[in-house]
Protein backbone atom coordinates (compact mmCIF):
# COMPACT_ATOMS: atom_id res chain seq x y z
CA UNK A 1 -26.83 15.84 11.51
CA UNK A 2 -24.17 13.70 9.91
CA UNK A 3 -23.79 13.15 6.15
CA UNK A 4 -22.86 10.64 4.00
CA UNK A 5 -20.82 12.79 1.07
CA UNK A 6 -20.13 10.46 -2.38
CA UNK A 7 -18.59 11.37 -5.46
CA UNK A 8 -21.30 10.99 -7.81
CA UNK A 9 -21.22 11.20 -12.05
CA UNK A 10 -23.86 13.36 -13.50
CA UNK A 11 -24.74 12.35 -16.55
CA UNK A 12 -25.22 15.42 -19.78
CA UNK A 13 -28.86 16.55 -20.20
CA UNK A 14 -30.92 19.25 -21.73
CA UNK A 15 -32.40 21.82 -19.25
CA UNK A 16 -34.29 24.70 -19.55
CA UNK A 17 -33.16 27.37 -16.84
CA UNK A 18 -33.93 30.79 -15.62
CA UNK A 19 -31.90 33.02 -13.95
CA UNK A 20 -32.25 35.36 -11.31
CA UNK A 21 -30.15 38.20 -9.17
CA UNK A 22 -32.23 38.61 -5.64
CA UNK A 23 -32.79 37.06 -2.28
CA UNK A 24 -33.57 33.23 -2.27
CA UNK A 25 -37.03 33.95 -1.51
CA UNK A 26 -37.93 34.04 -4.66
CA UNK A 27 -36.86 30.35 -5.61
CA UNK A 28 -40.48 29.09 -5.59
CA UNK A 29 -42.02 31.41 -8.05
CA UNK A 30 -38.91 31.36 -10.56
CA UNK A 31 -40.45 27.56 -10.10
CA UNK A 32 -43.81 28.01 -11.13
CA UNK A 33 -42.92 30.41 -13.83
CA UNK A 34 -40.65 28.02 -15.12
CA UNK A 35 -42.77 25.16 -15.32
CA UNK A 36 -45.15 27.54 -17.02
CA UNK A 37 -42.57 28.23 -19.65
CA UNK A 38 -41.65 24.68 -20.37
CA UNK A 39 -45.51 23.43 -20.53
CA UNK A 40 -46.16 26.68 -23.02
CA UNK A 41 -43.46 25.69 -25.01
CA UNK A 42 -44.52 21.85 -25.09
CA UNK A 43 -41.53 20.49 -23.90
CA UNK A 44 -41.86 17.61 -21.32
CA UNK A 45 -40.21 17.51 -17.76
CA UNK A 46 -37.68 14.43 -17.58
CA UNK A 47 -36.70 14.96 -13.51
CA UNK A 48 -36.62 16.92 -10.77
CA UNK A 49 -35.71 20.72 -10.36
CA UNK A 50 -33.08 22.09 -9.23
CA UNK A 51 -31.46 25.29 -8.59
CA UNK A 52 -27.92 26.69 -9.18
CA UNK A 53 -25.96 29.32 -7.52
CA UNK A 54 -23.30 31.20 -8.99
CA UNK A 55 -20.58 33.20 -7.22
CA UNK A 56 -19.47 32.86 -3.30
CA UNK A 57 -23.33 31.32 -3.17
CA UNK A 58 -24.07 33.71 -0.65
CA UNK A 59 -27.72 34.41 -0.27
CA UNK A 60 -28.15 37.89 0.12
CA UNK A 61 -30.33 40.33 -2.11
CA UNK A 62 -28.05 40.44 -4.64
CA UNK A 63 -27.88 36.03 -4.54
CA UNK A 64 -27.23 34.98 -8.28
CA UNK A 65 -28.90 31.65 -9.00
CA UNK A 66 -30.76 29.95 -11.14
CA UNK A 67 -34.01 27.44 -11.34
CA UNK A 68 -33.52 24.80 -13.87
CA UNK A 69 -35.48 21.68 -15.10
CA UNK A 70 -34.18 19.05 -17.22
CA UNK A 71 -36.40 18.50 -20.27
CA UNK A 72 -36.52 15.54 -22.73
CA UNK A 73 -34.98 16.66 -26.04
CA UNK A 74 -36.83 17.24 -29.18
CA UNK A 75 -37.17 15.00 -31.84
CA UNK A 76 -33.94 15.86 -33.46
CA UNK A 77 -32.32 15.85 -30.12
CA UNK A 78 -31.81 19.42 -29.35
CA UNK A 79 -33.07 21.73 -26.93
CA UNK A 80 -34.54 25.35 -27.67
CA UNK A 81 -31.98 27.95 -27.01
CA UNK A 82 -35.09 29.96 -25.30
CA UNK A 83 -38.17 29.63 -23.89
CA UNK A 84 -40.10 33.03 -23.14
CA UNK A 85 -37.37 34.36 -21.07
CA UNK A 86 -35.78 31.30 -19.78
CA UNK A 87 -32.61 29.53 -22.07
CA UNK A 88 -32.36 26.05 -23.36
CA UNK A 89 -29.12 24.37 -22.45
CA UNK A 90 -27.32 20.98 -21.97
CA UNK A 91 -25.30 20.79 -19.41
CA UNK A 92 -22.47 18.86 -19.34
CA UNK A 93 -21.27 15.39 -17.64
CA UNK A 94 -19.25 16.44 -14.30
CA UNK A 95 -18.65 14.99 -11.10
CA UNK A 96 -19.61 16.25 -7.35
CA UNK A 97 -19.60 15.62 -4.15
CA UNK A 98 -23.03 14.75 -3.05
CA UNK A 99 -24.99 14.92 0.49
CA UNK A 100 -28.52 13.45 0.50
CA UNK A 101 -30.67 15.83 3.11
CA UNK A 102 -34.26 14.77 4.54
CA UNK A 103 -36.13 17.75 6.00
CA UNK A 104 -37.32 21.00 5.37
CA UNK A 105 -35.26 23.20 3.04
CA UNK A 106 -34.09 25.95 5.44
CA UNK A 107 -32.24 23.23 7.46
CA UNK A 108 -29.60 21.76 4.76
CA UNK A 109 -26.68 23.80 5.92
CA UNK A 110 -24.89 20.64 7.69
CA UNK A 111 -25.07 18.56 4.30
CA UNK A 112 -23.51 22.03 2.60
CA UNK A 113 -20.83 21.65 5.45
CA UNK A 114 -20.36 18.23 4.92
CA UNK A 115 -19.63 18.77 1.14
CA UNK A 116 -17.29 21.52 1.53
CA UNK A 117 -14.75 19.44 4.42
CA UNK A 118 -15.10 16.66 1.71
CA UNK A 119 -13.85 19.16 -0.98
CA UNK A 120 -11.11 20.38 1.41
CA UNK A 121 -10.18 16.86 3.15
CA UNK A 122 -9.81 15.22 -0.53
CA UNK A 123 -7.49 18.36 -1.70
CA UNK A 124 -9.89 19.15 -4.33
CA UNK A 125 -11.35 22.98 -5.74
CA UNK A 126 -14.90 23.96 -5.88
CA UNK A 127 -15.71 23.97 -9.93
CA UNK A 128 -18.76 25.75 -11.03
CA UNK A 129 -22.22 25.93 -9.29
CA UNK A 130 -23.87 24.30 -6.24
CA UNK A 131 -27.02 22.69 -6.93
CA UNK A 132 -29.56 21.79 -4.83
CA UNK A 133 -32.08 18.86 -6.74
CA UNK A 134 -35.49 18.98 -4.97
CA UNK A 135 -36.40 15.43 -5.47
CA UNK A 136 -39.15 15.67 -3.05
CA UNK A 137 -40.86 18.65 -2.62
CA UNK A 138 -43.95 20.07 -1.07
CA UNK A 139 -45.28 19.46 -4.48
CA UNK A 140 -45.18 15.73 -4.01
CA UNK A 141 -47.81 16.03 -1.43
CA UNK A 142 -45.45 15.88 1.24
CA UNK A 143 -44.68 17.88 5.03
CA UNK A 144 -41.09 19.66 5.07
CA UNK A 145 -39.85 16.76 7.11
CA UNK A 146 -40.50 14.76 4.14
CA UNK A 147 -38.43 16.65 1.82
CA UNK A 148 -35.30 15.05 0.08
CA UNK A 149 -32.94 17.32 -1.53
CA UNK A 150 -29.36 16.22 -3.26
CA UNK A 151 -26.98 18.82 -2.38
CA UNK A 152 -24.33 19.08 -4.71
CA UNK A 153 -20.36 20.85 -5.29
CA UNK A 154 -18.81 20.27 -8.20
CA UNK A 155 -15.11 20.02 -8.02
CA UNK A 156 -11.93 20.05 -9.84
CA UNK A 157 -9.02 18.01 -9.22
């Protein structure tokens, strides 16, 4: 499949995240627990999930990632700095190059490709962690085909 790759601005917002060291399998109940952790805390979702991975990004058992969910701040515009065992955070405003991929998760690794020869081709470094956003998700309702995921390399110049 060929991508379109953009450089896109994300803007700074509060997240609450939780981090793991395993295989990638585990991705989907970090989820859960994670929205279980925000709704006990009575914070409100304000987008999609995501997940980060740290490191070479290589998923093998020892893969270090994260889930994370952006949350809309409290009243005095902060964030908790934890949540049961997940942190509060705001991450930052930063740039990446960006592949859109439609279709089931465990077929995304021509948008990855696509990112990385944009990285390369525009003489740029990798900065900091992939992401994957999970706009649309099997919890939308939706078959894998369905899916729409925003993969994501942040860069340096």
């Amino acid at each position: 499949m060929i991508y379109d790759v953009d450089i896109v601005s994300v803007p700074a917002r509060p997240v609450v995240s939780l981090r793991r060291t395993g295989p990638l399998s585990g991705i989907g109940e970090a989820m859960r627990r994670l929205r279980e952790l925000v709704a006990q805390a009575g914070l409100v979702a304000d987008g999609p999930m995501s997940a980060r991975f740290y490191g070479d990004g290589a998923a093998g058992p020892d893969a270090d990632w994260d889930v994370a969910l952006p949350v809309a701040p409290l009243p005095d515009g902060s964030v908790p700095d934890t949540v049961g065992e997940a942190r509060g955070d705001w991450v930052p405003l930063h740039h990446v190059l960006e592949a859109v991929h439609r279709g089931p998760h465990d077929q995304m690794d021509d948008a990855w490709a696509a990112v990385r020869e944009a990285c390369a081709a525009l003489g740029y470094t990798p900065s900091g962690p992939v992401t994957e956003v999970y706009e649309v998700t099997r919890a939308d309702g939706v078959p894998p085909e369905e899916y729409v995921t925003r993969v994501r390399l942040p860069y340096a110049r």
